[in-house]
Protein backbone atom coordinates (compact mmCIF):
# COMPACT_ATOMS: atom_id res chain seq x y z
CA UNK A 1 54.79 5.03 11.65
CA UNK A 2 52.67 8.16 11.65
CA UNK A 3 50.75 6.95 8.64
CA UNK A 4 50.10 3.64 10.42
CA UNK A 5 48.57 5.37 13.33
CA UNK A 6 46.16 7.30 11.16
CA UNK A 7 45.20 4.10 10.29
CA UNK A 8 44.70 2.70 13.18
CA UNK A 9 42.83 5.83 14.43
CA UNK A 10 40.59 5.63 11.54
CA UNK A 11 39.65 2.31 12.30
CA UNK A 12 39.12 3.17 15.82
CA UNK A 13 37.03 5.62 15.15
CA UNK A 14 34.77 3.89 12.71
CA UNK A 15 34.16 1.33 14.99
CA UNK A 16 32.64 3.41 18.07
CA UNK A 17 30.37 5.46 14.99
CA UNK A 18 29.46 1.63 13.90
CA UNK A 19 28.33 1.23 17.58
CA UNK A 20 26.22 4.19 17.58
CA UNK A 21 25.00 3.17 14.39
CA UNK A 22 23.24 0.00 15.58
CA UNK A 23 22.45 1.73 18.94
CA UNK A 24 20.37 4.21 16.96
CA UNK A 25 19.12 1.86 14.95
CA UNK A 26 17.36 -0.80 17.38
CA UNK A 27 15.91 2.73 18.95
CA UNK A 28 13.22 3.11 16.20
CA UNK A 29 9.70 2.01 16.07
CA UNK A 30 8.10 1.46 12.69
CA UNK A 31 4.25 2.70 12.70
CA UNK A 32 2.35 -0.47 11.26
CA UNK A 33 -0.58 -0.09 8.64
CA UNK A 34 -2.67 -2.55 10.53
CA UNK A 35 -4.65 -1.45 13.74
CA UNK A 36 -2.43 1.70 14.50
CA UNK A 37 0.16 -0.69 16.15
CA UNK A 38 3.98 -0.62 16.00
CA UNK A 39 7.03 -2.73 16.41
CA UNK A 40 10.17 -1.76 18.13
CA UNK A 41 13.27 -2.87 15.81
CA UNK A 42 15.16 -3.89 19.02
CA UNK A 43 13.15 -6.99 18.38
CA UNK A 44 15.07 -7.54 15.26
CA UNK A 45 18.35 -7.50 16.72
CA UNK A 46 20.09 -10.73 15.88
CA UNK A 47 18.38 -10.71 12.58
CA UNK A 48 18.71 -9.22 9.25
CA UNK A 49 16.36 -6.85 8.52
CA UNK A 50 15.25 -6.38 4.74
CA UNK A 51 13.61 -3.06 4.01
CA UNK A 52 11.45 -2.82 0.75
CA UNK A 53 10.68 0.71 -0.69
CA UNK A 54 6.99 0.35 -2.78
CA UNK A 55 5.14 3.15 -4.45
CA UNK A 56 2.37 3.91 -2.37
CA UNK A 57 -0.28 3.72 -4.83
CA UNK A 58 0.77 1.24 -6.82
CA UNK A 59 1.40 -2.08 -4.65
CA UNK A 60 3.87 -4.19 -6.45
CA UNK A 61 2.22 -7.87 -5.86
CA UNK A 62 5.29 -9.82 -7.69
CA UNK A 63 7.65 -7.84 -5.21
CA UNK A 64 5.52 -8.61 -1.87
CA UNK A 65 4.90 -12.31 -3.02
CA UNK A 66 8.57 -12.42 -2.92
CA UNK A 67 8.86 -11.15 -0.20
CA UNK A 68 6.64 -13.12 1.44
CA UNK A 69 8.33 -16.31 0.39
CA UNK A 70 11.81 -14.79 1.84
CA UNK A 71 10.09 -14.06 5.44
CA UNK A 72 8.52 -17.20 5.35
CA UNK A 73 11.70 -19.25 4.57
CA UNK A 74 14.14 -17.27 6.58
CA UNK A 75 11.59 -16.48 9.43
CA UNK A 76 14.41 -18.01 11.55
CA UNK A 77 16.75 -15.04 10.40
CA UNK A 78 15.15 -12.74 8.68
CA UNK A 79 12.61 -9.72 9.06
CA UNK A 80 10.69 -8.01 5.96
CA UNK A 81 9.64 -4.88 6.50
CA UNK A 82 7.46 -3.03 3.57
CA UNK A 83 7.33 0.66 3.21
CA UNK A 84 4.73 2.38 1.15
CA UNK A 85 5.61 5.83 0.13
CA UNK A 86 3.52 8.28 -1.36
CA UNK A 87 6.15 11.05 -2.72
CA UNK A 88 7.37 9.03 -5.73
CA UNK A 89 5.12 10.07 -8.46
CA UNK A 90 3.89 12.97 -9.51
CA UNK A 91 0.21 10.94 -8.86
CA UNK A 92 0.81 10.17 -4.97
CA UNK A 93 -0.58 12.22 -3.40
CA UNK A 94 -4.23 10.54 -4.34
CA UNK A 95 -2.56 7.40 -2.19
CA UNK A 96 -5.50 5.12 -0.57
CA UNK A 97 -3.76 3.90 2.39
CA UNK A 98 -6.74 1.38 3.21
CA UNK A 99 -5.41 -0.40 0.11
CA UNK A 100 -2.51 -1.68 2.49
CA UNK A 101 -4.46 -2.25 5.44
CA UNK A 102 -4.87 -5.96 5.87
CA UNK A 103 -2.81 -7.16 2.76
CA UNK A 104 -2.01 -10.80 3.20
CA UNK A 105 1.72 -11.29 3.59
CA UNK A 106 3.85 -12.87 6.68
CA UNK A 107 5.80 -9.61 6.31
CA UNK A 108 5.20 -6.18 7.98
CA UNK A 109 3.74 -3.55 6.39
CA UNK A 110 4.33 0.44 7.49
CA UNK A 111 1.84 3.16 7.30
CA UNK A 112 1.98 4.76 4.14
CA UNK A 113 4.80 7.84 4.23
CA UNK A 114 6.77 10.37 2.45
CA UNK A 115 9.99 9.01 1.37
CA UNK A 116 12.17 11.67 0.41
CA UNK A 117 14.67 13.36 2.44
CA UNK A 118 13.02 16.73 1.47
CA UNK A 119 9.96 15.98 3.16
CA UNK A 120 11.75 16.79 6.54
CA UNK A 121 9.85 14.58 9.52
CA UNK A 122 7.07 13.33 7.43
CA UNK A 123 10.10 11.12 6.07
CA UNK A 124 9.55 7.71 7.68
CA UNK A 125 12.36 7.32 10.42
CA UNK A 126 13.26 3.90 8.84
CA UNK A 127 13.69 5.32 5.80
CA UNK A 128 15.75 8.15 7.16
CA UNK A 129 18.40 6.05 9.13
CA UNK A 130 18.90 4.07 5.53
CA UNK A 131 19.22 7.24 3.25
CA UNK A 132 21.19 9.31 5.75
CA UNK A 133 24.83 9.36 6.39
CA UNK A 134 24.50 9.95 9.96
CA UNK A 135 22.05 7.28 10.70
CA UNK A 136 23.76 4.43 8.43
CA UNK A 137 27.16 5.70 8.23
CA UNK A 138 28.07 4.77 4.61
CA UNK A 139 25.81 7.34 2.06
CA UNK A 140 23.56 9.77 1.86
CA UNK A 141 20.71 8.55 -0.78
CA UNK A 142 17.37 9.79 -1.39
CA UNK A 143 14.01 7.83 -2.55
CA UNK A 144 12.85 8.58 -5.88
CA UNK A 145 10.58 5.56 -6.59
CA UNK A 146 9.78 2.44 -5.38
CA UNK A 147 11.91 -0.66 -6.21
CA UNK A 148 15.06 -0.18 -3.09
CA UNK A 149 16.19 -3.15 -0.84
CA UNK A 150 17.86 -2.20 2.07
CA UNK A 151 19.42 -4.82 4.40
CA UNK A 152 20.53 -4.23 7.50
CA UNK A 153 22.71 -6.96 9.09
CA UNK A 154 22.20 -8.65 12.82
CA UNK A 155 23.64 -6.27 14.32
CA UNK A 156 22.12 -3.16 13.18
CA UNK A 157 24.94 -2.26 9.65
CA UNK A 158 23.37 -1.25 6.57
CA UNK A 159 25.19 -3.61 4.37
CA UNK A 160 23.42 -4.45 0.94
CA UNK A 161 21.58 -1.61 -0.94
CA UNK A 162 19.47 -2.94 -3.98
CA UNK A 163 17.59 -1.28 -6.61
CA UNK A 164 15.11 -3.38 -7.86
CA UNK A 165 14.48 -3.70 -11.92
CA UNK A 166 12.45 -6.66 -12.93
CA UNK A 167 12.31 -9.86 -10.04
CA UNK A 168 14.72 -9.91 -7.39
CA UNK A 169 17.66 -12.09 -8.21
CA UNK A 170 17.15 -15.36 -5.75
CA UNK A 171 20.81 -15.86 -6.20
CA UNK A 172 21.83 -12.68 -4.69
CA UNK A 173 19.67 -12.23 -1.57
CA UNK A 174 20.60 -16.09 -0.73
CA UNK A 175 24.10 -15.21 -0.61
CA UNK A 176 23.11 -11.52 1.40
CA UNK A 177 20.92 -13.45 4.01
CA UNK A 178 23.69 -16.50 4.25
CA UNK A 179 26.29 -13.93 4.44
CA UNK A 180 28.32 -13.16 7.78
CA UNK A 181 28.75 -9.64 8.99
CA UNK A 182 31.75 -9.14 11.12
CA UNK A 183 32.26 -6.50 13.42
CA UNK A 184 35.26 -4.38 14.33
């Protein structure tokens, strides 16, 4: 009996940090590299939101043409959001950040930021919630090159983590978009 009510409290209290999860979540603004403009991520809720890590100096076109085909057939369902960071190579910090001004793409691209958890609040705040424990509740991670997928379900759960080697798997991120995220 007493082992089934540490269960039970377990559960309980996953679920309310869950709910402060997505709460904290849908409070962040991405910084967009076009025209100094944002977008609030409560607009996502209700959506799965796929978060692509890409070395800032090196835009990876066979990536964001993927990606582009994914926003554009899930546009419905699904939001793409790119993040160029510039503390994943020894040669970053030469990063042109005009180069993503402007690139063609239905998905959104952030300004150009530091990646790694070391770099304290030049980390991009996306980037933080999805490497930190306290913001995603799962793991604590850190960005060491370009190539991560995160995807964050409808309601505001980190649930898929990818690490990019090669072309993403079409496959796999049909069955993560199709897939069902239930809450407790």
């Amino acid at each position: 009996m007493k082992i089934l009510l540490q269960i039970i409290l377990c559960v309980f209290s996953a679920s309310i940090v869950m709910g402060q999860e997505a709460s904290s979540l849908y409070g962040l603004s991405v910084p967009l590299s076009d025209s100094g403009r944002s977008v609030s991520l409560v607009s996502c809720q209700g959506k799965k939101v796929l978060v692509a890590v890409c070395d800032a100096r090196n835009p990876d076109t066979p990536l964001l043409a993927q990606l582009d085909e994914l926003q554009k057939k899930y546009q419905d369902r699904l939001r793409v959001i790119v993040i160029p960071v510039n503390d994943v190579s020894s040669a970053a910090k030469s990063v042109d950040a005009n180069r993503w001004r402007g690139m063609p793409g239905e998905f959104r691209i952030a300004e150009v930021s530091a990646g790694k958890k070391s770099s304290g609040n030049a980390q991009h705040p996306l980037l933080r919630w999805v490497t930190d424990l306290s913001g995603n509740g799962h793991f604590n991670h850190d960005i060491t090159e370009g190539g991560y997928l995160f995807v964050i379900s409808e309601t505001g759960r980190l649930f898929a983590v990818l690490k990019r080697s090669g072309s993403i798997e079409q496959n796999i991120l049909q069955r993560i978009i199709d897939s069902k995220v239930v809450d407790h």
